[in-house]
Protein backbone atom coordinates (compact mmCIF):
# COMPACT_ATOMS: atom_id res chain seq x y z
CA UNK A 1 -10.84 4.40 8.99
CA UNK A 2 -7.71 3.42 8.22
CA UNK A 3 -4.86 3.76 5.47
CA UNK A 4 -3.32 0.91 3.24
CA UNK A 5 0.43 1.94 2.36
CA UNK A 6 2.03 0.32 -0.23
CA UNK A 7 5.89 1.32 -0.51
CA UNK A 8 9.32 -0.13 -1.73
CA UNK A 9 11.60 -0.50 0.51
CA UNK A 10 14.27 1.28 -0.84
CA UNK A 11 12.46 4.01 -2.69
CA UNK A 12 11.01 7.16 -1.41
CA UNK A 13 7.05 7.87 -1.40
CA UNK A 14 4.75 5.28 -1.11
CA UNK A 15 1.12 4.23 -2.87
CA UNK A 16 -1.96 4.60 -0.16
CA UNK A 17 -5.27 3.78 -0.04
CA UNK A 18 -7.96 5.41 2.44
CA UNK A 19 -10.32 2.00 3.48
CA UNK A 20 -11.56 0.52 6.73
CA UNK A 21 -10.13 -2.29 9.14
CA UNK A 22 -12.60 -5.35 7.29
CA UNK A 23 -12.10 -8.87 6.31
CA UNK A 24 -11.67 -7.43 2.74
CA UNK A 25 -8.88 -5.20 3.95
CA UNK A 26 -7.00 -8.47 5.41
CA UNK A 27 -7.97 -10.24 2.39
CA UNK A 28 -6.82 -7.37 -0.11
CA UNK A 29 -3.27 -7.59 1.74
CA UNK A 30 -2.63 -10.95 1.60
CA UNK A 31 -3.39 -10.94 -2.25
CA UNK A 32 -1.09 -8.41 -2.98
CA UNK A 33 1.62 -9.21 -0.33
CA UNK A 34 1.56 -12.90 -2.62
CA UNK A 35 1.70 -10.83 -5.79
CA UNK A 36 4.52 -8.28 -4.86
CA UNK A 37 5.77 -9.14 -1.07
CA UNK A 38 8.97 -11.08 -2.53
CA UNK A 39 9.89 -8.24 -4.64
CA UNK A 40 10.89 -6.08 -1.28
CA UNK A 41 7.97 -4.28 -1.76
CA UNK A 42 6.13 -3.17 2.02
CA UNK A 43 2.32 -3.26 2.98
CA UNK A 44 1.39 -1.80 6.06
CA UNK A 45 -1.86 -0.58 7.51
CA UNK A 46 -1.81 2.80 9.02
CA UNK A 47 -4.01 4.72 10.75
CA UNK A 48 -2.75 8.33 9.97
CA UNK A 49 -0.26 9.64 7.28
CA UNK A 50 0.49 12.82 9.60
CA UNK A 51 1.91 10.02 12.01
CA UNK A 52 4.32 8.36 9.80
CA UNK A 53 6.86 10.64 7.79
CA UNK A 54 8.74 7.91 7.33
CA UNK A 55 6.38 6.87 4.13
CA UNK A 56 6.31 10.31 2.23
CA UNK A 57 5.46 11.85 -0.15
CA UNK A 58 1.86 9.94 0.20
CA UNK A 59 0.62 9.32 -3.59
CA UNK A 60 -3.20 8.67 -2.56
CA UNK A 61 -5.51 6.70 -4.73
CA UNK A 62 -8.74 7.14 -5.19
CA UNK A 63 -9.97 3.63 -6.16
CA UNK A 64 -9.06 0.13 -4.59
CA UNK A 65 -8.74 -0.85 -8.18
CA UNK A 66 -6.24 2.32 -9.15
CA UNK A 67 -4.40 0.93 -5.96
CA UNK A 68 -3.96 -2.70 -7.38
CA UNK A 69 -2.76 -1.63 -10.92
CA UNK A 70 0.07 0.45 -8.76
CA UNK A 71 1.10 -1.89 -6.22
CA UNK A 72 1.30 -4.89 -8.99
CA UNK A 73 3.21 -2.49 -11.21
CA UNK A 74 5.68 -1.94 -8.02
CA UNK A 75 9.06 -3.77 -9.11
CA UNK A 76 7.84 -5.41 -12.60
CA UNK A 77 10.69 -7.55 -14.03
């Protein structure tokens, strides 16, 4: 198990997603760091929120989908 953070660089919080290490997880990155990356906007695999502070608040998702619609939206111009 494993957690997919999604968080702008120079905001507070972040977007995460509980999921496993997979293909689909490396896959599911690279989508969105082509969607969003360029916009300064961080994804980062973790493996527990208690160890990294430096991402809070955590906003967890429940959905992979619910996760997409928030990263995308992440720095919309």
């Amino acid at each position: 198990m494993c957690y997919l953070i999604a968080k702008e660089r120079d905001a507070h919080g972040c977007y995460a997603l509980k999921t496993r290490h997979s293909k689909h997880l490396a896959e599911l990155k690279r989508e969105l760091n082509e969607a969003v990356g360029y916009k300064g906007v961080q994804l980062v695999t973790i493996s527990r929120p208690t160890a990294y502070g430096e991402y809070a608040p955590y906003h967890f998702v429940d959905t992979e989908q619910e996760f997409r619609v928030l990263v995308k939206g992440l720095r919309q111009e």
